[in-house]
Protein backbone atom coordinates (compact mmCIF):
# COMPACT_ATOMS: atom_id res chain seq x y z
CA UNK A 1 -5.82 -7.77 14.85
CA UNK A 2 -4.93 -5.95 11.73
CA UNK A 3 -6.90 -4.43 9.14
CA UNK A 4 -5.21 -3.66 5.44
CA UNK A 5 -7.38 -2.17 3.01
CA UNK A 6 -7.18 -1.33 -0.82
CA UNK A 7 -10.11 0.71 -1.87
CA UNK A 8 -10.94 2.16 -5.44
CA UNK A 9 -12.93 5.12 -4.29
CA UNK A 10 -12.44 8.12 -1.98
CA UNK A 11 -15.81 7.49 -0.48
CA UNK A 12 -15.56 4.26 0.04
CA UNK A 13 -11.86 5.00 1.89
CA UNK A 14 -13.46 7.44 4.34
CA UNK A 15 -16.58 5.34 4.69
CA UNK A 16 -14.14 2.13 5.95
CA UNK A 17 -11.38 4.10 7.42
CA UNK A 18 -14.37 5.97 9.39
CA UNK A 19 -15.65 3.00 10.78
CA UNK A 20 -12.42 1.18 10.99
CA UNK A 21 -11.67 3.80 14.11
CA UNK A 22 -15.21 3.28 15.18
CA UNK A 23 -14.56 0.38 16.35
CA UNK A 24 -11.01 0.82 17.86
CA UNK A 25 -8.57 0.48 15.12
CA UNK A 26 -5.69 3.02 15.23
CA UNK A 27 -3.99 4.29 12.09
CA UNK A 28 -0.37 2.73 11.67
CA UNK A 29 0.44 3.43 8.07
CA UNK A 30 -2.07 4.55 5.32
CA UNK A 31 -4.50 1.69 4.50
CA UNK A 32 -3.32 0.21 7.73
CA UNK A 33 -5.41 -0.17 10.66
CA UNK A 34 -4.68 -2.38 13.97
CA UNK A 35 -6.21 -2.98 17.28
CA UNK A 36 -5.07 -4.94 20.26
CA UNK A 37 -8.36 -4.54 22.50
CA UNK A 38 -11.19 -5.73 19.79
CA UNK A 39 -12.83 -8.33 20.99
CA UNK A 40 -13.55 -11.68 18.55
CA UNK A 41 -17.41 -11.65 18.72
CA UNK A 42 -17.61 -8.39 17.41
CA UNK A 43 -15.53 -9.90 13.95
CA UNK A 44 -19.01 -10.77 12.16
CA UNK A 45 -20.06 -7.27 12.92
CA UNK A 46 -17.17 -5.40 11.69
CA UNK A 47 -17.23 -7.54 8.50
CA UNK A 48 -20.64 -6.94 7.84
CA UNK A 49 -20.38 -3.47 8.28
CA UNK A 50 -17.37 -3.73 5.83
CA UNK A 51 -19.21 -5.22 3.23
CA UNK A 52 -21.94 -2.84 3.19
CA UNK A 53 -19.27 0.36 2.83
CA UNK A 54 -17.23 -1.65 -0.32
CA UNK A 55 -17.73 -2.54 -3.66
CA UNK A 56 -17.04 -5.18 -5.67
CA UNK A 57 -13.42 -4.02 -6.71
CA UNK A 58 -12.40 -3.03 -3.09
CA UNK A 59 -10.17 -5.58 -1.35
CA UNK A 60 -10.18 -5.71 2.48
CA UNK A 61 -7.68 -7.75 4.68
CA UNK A 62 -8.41 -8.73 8.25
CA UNK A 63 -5.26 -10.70 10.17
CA UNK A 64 -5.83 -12.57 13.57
CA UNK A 65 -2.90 -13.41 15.53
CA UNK A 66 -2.18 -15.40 17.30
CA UNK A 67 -5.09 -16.80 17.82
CA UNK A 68 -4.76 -20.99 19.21
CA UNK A 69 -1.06 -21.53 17.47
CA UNK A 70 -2.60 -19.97 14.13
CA UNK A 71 -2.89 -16.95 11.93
CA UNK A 72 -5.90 -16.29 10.36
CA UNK A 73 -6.38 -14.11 7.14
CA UNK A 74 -9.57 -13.15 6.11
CA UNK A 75 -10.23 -11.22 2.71
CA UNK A 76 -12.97 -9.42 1.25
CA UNK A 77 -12.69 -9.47 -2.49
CA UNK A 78 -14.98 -9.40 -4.83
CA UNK A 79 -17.69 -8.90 -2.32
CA UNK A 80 -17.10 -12.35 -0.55
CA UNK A 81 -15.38 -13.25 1.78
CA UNK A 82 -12.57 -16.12 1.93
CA UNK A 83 -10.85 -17.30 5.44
CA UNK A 84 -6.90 -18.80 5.49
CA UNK A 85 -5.58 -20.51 8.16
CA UNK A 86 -2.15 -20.74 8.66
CA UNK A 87 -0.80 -23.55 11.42
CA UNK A 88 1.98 -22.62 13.15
C-alpha cells in the first residue's frame, strides 16, 4: 500500500506524515509513504485518522495493490473521500 500526500500546511504535513509512520509507513520520497505489512482492516482507521489531521484543500492518495486482480485508488479531496477501481 502506498500513501501520496499533497498538503497546504506545515502542520498539517507533520500531523499526517507523523501518523503516516505510526502506523508503519516508511518514507520513500517526500510526500511518499508505503507499507507492505499494513493490514486491510485497519484502512477505515487510518483514513479516519487522515481526515481529522487535513483540511479541506489537502489532497491525500491511498493505492492498494494488488488486491483480487485490481488496483484500488482512494483520494481524500475536499474532505471526502472517492474510491477507483481499476480491473486488471
Amino acid at each position: 500500500m502506498a500513501v501520496v500526500c499533497e498538503l497546504g500546511s506545515d502542520d498539517n504535513q507533520r500531523e499526517v506524515h507523523g501518523l503516516l509512520r505510526q502506523y508503519g509507513f516508511a518514507q520513500v520520497y517526500a510526500n511518499l509513504y508505503e507499507s507492505v505489512s499494513i493490514k486491510e482492516t485497519l484502512l477505515p482507521r487510518l483514513k479516519r485518522d487522515l481526515d481529522r489531521r487535513t483540511d479541506s484543500y489537502d489532497r491525500v492518495r491511498i493505492y492498494q495493490y494488488p488486491l483480487e486482480g485490481t488496483l484500488v485508488i482512494t483520494t481524500l479531496q475536499n474532505k471526502k473521500w472517492r474510491k477507483t477501481i481499476l480491473h486488471t
